[in-house]
N, C-alpha and C. Protein backbone atom coordinates (compact mmCIF):
# COMPACT_ATOMS: atom_id res chain seq x y z
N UNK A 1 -18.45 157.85 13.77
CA UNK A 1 -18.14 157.24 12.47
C UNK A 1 -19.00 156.01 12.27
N UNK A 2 -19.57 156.10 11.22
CA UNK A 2 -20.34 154.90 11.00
C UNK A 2 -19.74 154.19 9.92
N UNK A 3 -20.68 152.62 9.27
CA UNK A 3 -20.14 151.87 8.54
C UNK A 3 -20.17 152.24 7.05
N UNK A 4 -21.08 153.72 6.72
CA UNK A 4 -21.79 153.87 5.27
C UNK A 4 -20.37 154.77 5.70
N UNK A 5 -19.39 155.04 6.40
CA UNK A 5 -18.53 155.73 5.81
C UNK A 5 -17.29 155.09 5.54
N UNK A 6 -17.33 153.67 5.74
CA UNK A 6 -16.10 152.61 5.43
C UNK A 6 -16.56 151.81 4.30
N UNK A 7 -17.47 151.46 4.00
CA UNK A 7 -17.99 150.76 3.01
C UNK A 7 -18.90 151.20 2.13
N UNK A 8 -17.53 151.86 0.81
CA UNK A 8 -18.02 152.60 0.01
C UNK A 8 -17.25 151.82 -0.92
N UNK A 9 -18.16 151.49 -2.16
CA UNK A 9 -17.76 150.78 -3.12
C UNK A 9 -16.56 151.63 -4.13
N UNK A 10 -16.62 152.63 -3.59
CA UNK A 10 -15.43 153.72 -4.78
C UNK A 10 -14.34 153.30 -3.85
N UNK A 11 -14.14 153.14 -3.04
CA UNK A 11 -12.66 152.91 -2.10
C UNK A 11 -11.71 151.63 -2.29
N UNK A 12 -10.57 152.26 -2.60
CA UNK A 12 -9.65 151.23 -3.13
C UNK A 12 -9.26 150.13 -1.85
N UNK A 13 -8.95 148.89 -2.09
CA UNK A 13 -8.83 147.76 -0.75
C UNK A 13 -7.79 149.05 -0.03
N UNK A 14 -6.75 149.03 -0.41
CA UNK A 14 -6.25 149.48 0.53
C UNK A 14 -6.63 150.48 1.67
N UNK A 15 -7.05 151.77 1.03
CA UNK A 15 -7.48 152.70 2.28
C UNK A 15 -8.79 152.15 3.01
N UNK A 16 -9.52 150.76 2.40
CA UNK A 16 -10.48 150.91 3.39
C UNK A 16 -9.65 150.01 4.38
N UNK A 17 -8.91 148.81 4.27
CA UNK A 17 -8.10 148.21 5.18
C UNK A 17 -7.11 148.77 6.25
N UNK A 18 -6.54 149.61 5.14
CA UNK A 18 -5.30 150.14 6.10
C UNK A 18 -5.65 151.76 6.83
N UNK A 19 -6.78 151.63 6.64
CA UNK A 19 -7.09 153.33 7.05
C UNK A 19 -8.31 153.81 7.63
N UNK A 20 -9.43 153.34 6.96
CA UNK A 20 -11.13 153.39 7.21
C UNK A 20 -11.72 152.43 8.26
N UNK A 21 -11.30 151.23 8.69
CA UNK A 21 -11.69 150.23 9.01
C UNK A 21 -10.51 150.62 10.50
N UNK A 22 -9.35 150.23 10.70
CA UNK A 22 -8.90 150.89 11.91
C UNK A 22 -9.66 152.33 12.80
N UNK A 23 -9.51 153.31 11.82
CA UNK A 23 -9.84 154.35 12.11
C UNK A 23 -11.65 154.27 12.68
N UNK A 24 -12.70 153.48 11.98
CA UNK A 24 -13.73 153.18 12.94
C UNK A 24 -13.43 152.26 13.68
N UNK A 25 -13.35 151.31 13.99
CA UNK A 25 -12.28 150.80 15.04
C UNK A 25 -11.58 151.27 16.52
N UNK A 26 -11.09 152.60 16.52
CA UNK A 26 -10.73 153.13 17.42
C UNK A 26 -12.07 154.05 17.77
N UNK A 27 -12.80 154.23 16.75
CA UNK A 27 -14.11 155.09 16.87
C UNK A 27 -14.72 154.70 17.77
N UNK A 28 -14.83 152.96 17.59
CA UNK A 28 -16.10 152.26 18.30
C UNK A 28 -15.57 151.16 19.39
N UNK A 29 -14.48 151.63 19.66
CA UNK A 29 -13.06 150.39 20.53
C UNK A 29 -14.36 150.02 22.13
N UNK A 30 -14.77 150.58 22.69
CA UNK A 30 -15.79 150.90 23.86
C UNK A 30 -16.63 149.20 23.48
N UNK A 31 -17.30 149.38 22.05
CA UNK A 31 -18.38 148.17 21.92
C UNK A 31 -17.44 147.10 21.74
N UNK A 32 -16.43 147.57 20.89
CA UNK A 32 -15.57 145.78 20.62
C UNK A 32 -15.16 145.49 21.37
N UNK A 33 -14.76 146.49 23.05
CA UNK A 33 -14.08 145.59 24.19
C UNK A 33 -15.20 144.89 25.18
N UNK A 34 -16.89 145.14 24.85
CA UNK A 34 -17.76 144.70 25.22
C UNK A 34 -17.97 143.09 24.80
N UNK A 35 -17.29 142.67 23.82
CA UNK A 35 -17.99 141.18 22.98
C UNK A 35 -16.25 140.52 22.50
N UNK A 36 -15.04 141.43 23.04
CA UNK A 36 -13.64 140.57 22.39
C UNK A 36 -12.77 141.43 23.40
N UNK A 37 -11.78 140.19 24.15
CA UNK A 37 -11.20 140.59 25.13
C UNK A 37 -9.87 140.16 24.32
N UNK A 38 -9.36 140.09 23.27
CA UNK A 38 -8.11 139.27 22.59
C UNK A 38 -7.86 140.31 21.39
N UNK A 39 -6.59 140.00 20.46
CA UNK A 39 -6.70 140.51 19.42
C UNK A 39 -6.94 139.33 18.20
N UNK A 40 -7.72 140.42 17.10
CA UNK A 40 -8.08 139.50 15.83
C UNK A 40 -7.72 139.69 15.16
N UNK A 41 -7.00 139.11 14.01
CA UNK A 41 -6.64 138.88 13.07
C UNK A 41 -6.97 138.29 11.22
N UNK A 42 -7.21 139.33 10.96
CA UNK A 42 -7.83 139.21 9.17
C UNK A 42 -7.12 139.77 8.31
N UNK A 43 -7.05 138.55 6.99
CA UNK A 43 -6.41 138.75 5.94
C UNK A 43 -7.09 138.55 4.41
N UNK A 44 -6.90 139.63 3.67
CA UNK A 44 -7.65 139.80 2.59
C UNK A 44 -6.55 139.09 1.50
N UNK A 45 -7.07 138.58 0.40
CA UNK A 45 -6.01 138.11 -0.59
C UNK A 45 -6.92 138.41 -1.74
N UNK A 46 -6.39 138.78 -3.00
CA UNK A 46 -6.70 139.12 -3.87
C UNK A 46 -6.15 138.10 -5.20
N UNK A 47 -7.20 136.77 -5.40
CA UNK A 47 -6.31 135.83 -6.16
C UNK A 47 -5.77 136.41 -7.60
N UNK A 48 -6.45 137.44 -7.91
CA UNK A 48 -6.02 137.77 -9.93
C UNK A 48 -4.81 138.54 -9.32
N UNK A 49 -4.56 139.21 -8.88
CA UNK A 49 -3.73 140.52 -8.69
C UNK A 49 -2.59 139.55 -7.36
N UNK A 50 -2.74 138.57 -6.78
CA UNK A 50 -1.20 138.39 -5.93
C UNK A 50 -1.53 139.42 -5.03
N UNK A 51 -2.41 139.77 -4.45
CA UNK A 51 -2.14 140.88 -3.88
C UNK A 51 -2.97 141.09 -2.49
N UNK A 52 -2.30 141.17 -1.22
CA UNK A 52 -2.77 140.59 0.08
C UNK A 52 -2.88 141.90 0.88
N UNK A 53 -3.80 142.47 2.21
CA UNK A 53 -3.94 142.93 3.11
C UNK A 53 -4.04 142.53 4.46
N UNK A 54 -3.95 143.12 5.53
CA UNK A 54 -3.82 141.85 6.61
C UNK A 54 -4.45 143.17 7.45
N UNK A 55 -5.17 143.10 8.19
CA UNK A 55 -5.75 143.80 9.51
C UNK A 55 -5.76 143.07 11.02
N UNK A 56 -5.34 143.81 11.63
CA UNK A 56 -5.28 143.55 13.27
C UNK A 56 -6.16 144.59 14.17
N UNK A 57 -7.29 143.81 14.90
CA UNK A 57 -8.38 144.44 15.49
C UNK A 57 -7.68 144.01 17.24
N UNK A 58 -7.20 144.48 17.94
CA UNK A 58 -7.45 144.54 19.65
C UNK A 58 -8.05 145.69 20.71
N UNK A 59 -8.03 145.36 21.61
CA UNK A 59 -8.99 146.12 22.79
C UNK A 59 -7.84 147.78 22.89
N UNK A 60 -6.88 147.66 22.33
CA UNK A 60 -6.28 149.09 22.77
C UNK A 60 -6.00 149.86 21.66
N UNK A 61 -6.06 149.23 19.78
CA UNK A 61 -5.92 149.78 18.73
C UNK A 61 -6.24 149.34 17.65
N UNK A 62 -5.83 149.69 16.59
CA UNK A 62 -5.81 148.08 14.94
C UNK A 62 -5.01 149.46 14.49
N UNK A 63 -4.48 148.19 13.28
CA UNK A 63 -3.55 148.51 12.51
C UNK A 63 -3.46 147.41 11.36
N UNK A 64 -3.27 147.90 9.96
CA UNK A 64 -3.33 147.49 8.54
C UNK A 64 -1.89 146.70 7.92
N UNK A 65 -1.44 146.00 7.28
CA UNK A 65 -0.97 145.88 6.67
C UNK A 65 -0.73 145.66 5.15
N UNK A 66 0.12 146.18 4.47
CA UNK A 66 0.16 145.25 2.69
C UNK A 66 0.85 144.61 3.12
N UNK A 67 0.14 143.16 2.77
CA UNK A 67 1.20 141.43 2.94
C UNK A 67 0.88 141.18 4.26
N UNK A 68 1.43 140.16 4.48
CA UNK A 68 1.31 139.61 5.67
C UNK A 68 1.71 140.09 7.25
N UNK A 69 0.98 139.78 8.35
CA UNK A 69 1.62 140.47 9.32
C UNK A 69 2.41 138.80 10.20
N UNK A 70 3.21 139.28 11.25
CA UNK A 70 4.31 137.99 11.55
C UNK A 70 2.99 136.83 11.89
N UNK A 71 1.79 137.88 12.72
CA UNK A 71 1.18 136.84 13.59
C UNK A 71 0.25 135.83 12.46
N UNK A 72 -0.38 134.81 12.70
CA UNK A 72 -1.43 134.34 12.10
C UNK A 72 -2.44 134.52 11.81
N UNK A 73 -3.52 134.86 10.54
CA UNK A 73 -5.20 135.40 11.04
C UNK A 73 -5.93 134.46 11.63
N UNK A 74 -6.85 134.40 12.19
CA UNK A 74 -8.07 133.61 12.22
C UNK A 74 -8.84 133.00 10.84
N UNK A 75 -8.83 134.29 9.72
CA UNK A 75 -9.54 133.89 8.60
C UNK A 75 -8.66 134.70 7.40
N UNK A 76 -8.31 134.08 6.76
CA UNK A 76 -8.37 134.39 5.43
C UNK A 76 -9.60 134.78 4.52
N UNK A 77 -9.79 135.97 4.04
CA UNK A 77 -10.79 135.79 2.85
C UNK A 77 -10.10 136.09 1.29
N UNK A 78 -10.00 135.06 0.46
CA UNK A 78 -9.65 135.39 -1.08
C UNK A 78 -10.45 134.92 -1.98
N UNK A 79 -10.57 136.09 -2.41
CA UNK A 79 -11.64 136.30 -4.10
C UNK A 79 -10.76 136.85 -4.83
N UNK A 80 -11.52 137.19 -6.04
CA UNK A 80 -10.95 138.46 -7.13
C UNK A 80 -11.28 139.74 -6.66
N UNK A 81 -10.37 140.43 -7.12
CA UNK A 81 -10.47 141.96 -7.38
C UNK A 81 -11.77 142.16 -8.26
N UNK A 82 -12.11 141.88 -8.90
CA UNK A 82 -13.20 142.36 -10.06
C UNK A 82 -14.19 142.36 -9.60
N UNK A 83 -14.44 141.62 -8.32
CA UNK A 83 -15.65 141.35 -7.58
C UNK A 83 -15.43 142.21 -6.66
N UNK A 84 -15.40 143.36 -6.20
CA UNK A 84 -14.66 143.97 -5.11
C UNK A 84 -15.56 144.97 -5.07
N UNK A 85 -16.39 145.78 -6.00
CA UNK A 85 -16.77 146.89 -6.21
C UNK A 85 -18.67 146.06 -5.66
N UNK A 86 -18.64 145.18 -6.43
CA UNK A 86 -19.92 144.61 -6.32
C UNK A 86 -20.38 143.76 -4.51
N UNK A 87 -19.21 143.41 -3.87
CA UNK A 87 -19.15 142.65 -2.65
C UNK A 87 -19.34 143.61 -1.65
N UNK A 88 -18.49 144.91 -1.67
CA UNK A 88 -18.90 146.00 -1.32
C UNK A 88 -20.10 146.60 -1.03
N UNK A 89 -21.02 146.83 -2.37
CA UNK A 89 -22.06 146.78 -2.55
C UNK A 89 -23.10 146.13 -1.54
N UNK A 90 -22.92 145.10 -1.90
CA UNK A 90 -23.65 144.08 -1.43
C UNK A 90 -23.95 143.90 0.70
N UNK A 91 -22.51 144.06 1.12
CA UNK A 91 -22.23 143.99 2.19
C UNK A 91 -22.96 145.36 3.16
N UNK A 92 -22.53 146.40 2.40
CA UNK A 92 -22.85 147.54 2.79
C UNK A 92 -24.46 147.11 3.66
N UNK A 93 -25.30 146.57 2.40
CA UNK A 93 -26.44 146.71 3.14
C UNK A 93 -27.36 145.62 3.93
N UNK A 94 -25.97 144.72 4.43
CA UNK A 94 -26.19 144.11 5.55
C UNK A 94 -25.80 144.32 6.60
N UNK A 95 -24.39 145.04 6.93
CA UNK A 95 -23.86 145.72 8.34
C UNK A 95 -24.86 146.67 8.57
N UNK A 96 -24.90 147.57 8.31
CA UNK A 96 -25.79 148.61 9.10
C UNK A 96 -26.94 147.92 9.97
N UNK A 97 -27.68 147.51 9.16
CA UNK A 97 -28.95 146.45 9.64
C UNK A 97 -28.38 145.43 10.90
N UNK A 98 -27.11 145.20 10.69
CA UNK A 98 -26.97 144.08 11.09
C UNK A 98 -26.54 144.36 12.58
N UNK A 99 -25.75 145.85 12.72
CA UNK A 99 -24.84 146.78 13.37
C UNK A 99 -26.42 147.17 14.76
N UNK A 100 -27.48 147.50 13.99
CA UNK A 100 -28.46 148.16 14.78
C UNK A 100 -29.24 146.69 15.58
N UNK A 101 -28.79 145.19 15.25
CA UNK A 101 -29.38 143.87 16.20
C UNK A 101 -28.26 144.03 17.20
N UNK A 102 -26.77 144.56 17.36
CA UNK A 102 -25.94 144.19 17.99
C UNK A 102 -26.43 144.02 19.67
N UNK A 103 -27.04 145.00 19.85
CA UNK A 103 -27.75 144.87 21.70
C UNK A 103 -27.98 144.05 21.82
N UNK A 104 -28.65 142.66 21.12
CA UNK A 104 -29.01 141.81 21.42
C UNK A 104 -28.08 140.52 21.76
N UNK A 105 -26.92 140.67 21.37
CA UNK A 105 -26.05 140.12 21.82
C UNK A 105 -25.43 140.14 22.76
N UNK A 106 -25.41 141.26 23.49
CA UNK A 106 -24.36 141.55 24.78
C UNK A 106 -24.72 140.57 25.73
N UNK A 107 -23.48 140.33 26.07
CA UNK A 107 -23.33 139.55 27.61
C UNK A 107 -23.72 137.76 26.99
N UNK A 108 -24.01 138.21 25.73
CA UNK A 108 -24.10 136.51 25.44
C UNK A 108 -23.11 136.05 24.56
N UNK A 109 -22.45 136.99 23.85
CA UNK A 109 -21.02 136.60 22.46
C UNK A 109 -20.04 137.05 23.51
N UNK A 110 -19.08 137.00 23.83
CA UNK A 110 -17.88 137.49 24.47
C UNK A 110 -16.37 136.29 23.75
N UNK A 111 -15.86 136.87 22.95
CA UNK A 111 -14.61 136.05 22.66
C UNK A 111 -13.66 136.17 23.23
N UNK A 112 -13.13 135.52 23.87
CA UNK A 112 -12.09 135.10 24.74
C UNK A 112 -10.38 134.57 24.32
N UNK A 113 -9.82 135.11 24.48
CA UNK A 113 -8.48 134.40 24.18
C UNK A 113 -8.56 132.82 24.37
N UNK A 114 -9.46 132.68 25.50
CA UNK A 114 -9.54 131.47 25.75
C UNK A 114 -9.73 130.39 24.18
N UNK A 115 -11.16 131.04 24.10
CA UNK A 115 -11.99 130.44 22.94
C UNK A 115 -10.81 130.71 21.53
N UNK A 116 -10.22 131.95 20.92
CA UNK A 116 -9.83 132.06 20.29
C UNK A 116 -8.75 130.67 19.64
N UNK A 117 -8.24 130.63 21.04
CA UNK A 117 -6.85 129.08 21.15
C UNK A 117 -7.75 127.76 20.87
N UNK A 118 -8.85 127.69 21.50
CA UNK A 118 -9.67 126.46 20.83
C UNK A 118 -10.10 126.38 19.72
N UNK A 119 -10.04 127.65 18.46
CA UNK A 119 -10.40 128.06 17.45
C UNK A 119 -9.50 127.56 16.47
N UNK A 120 -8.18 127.52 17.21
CA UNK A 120 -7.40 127.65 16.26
C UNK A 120 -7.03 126.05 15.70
N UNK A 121 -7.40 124.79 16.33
CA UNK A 121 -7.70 123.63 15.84
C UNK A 121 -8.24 123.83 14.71
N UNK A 122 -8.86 124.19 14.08
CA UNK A 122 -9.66 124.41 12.67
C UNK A 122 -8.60 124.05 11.71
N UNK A 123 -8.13 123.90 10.78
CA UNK A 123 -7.66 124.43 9.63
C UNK A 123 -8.66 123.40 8.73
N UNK A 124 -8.54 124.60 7.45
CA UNK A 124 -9.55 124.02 6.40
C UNK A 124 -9.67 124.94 5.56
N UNK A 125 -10.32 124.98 4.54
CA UNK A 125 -10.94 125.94 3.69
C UNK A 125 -12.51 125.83 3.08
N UNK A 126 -13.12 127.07 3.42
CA UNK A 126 -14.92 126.73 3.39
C UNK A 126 -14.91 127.86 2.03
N UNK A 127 -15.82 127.39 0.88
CA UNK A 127 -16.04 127.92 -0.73
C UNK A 127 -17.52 128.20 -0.20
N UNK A 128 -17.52 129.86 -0.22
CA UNK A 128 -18.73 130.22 -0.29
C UNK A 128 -19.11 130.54 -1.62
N UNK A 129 -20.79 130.70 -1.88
CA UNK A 129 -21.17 131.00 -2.91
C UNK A 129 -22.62 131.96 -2.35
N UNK A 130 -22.55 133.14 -2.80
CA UNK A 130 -24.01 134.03 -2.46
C UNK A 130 -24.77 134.38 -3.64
N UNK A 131 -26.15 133.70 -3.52
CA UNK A 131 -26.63 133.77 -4.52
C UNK A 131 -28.15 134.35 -4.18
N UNK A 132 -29.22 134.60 -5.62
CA UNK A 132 -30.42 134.82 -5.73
C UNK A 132 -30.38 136.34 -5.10
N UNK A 133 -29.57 137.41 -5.57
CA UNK A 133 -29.76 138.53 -5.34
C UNK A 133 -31.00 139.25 -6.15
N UNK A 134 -31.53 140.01 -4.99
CA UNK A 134 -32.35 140.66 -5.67
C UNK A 134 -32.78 141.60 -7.01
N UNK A 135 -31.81 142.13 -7.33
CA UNK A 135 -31.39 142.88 -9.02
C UNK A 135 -31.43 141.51 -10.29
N UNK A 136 -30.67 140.03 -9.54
CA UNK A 136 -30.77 139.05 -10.86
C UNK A 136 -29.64 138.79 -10.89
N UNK A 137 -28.64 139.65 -10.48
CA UNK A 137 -27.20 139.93 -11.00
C UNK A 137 -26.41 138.03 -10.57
N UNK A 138 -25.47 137.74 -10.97
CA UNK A 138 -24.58 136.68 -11.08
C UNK A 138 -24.03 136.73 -9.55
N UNK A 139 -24.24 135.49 -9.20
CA UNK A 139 -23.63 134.81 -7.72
C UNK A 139 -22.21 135.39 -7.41
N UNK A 140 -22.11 135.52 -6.33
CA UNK A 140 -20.52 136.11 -5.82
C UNK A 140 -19.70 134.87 -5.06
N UNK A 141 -18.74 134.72 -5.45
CA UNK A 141 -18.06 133.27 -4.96
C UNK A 141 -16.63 133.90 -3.83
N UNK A 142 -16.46 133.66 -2.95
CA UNK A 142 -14.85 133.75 -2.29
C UNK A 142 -15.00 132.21 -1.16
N UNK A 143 -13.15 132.54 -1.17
CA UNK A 143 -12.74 131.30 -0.36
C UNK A 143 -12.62 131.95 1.56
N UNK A 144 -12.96 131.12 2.25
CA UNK A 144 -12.32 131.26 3.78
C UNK A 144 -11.51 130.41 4.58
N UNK A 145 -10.13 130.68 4.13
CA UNK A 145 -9.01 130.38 4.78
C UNK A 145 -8.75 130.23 6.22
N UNK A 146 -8.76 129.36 7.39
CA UNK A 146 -8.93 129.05 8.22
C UNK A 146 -7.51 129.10 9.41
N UNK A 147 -7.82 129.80 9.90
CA UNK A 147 -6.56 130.34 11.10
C UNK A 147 -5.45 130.28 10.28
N UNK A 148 -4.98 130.79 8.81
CA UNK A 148 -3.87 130.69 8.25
C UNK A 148 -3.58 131.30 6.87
N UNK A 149 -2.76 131.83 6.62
CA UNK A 149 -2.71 132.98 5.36
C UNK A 149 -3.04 132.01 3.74
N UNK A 150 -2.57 130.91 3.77
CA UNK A 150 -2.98 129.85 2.73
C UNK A 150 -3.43 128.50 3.14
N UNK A 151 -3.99 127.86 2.31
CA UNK A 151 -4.69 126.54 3.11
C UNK A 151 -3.61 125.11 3.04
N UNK A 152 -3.21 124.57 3.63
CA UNK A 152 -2.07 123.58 3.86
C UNK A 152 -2.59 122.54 2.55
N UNK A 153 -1.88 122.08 1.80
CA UNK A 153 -2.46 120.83 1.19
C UNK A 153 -3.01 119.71 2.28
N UNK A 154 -4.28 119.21 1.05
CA UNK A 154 -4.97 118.56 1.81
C UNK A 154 -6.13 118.70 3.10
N UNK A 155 -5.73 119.86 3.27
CA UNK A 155 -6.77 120.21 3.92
C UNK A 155 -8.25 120.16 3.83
N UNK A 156 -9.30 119.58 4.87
CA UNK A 156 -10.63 119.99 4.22
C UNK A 156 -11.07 121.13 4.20
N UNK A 157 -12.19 120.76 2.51
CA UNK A 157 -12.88 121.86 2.10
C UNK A 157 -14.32 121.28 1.93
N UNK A 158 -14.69 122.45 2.50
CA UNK A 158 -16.26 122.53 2.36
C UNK A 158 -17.14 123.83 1.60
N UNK A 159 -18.24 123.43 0.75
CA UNK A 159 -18.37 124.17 -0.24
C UNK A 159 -19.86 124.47 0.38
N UNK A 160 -20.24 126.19 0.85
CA UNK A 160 -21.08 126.76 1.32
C UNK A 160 -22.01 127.42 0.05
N UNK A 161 -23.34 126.97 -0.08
CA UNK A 161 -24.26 128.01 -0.80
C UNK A 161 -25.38 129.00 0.30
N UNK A 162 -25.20 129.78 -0.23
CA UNK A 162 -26.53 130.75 1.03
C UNK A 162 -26.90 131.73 -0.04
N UNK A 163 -28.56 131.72 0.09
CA UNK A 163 -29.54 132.98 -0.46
C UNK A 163 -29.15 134.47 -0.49
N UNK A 164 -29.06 134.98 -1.28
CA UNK A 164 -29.02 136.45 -0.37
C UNK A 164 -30.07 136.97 0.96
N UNK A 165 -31.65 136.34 0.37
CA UNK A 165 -32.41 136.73 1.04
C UNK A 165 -32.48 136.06 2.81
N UNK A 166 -31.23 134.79 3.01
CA UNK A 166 -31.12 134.41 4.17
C UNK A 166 -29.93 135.50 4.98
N UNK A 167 -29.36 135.68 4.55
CA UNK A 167 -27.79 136.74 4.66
C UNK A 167 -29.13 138.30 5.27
N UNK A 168 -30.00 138.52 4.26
CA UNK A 168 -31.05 139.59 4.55
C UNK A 168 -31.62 139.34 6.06
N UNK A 169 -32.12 138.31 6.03
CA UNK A 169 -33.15 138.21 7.32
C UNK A 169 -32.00 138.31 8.82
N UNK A 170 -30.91 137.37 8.14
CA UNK A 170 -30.21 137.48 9.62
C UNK A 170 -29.97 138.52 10.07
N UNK A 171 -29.71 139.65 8.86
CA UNK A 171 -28.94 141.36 9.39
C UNK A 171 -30.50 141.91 9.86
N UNK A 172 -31.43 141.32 9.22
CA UNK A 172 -32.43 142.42 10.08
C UNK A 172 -33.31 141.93 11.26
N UNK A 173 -32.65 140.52 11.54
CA UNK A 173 -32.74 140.41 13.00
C UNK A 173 -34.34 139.17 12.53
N UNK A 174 -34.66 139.14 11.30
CA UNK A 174 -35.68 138.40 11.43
C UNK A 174 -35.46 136.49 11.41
N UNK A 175 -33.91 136.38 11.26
CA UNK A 175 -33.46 135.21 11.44
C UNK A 175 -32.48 134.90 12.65
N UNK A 176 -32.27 134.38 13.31
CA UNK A 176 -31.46 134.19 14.43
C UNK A 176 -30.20 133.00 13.52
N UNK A 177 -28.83 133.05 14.11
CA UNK A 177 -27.73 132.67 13.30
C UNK A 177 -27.92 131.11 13.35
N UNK A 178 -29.15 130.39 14.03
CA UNK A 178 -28.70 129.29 14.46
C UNK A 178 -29.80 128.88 13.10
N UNK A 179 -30.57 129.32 13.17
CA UNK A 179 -31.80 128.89 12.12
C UNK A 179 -31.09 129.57 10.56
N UNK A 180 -30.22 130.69 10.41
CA UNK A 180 -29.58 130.56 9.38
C UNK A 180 -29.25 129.80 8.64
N UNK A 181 -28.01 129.01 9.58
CA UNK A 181 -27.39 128.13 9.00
C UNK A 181 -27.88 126.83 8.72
N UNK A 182 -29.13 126.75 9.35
CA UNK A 182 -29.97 125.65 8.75
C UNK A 182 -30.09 126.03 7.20
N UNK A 183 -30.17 127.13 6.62
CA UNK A 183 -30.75 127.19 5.23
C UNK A 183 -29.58 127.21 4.53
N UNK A 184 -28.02 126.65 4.77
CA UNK A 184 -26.95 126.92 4.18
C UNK A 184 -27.09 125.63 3.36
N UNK A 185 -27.16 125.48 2.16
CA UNK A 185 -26.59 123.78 1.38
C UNK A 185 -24.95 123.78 1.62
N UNK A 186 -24.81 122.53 1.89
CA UNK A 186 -23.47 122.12 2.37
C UNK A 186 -22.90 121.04 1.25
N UNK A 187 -21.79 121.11 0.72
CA UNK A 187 -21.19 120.06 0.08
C UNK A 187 -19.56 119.94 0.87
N UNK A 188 -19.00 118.42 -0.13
CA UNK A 188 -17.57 118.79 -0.13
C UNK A 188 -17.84 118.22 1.66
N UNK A 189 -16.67 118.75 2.34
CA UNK A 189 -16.44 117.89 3.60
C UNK A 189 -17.20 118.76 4.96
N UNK A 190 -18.75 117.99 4.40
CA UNK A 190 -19.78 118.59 5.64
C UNK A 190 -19.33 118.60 6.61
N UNK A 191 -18.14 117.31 7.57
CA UNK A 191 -17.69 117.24 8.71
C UNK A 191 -17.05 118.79 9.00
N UNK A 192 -16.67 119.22 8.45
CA UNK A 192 -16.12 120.82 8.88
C UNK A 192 -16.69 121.60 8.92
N UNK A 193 -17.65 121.93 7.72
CA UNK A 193 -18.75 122.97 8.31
C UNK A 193 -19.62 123.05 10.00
N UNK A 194 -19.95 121.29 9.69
CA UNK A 194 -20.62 121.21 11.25
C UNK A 194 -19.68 121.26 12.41
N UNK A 195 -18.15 120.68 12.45
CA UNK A 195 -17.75 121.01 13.54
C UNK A 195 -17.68 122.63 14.03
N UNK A 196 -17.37 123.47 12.87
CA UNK A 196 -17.63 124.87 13.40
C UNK A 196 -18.78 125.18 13.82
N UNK A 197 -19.86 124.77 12.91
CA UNK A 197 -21.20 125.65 13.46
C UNK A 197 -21.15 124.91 15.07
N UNK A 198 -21.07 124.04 15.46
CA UNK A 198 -21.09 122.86 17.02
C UNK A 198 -20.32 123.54 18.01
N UNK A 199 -19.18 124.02 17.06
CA UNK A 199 -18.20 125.16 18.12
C UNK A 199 -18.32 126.34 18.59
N UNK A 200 -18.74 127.04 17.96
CA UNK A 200 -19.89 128.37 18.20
C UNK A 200 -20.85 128.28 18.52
N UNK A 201 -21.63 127.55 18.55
CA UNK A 201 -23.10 127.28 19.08
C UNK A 201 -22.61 127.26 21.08
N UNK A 202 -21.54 125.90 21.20
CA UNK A 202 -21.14 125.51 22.30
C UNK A 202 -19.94 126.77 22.56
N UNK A 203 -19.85 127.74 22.47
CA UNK A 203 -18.87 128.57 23.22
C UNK A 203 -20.00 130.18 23.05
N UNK A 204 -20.84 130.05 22.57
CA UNK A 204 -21.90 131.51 22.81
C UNK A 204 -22.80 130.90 22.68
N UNK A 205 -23.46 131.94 22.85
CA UNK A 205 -24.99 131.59 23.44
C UNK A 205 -25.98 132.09 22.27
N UNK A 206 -26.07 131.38 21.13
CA UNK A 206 -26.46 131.77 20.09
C UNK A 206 -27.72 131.33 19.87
């Protein structure tokens, strides 16, 4: 099972969450117990529509939810629905690319329960914005919710811009993640962006 068969822009959130995305998942369980010894936790929110998904990735299964599951995610992601068909799109043709650099990582990314618990100090919320796509078409905006299904008041936020054509180079291996994020403009509360990038840098070998 590959990714051009989960990320198909005709597929409604739900079956690719609760159905497509597990189901490769157990396909490919062999590589994810190579680089994640813990379980992960992701939650989709849909701000026009109220309307949430939650996925759980570990070393022995995954499994979907509508709404919330008891445990906590790591990340929240919420956008609109309207953007859903087009993000899709878009994504599609950076995993594959991105899927065929993975060798190059082994034995140097390994997430750890360990690391995961040091992760979870974070809370915040980071406003991405992806822009300068190649067609012309209008920037795609979502929020990333930080080890928690909504962002606590007060929390910092930091407001991320990135190229499409930088998002491009990293999936095809002609950018390395560290020189990426050099080309990210940062607003809003830089102190958070950099403590993450400082935290990943210092727990893999990136």
């Amino acid at each position: 099972m590959e990714w051009s068969d989960v990320l198909d822009p005709d597929l409604e959130p739900a079956e690719l969450i609760l159905e497509r995305i597990p189901d490769l998942h157990r396909a490919r369980i062999d590589q994810f117990r190579s680089f994640v010894d813990t379980a992960l936790i992701f939650s989709l929110h849909f701000v026009d529509l109220d309307q949430r998904y939650t996925l759980r990735l570990d070393v022995e299964d995954a499994d979907g939810e509508a709404g919330e599951m008891i445990d906590f995610p790591q990340a929240t992601i919420r956008g609109s629905r309207t953007h859903w068909e087009r993000s899709i799109q878009w994504a599609s043709r950076l995993v594959e690319p991105a899927d065929e650099q993975i060798d190059r990582y082994q034995g140097r990314v390994t997430l750890t329960e360990d690391i995961k618990q040091k992760f979870e100090r974070f809370d915040g919320l980071l406003k991405v914005q992806v822009m300068g796509f190649p067609d012309g078409s209008a920037p795609i905006g979502f929020e990333v919710v930080l080890n928690d299904y909504d962002d606590p008041r007060g929390a910092p936020t930091a407001q991320l811009t990135v190229q499409w054509s930088v998002l491009d180079d990293l999936a095809h291996g002609r950018l390395d993640p560290v020189a990426a994020a050099r080309q990210v403009q940062m607003r809003g509360d830089i102190g958070l962006a950099l403590d993450l990038g400082g935290f990943f840098m210092n727990e893999f070998d990136l």
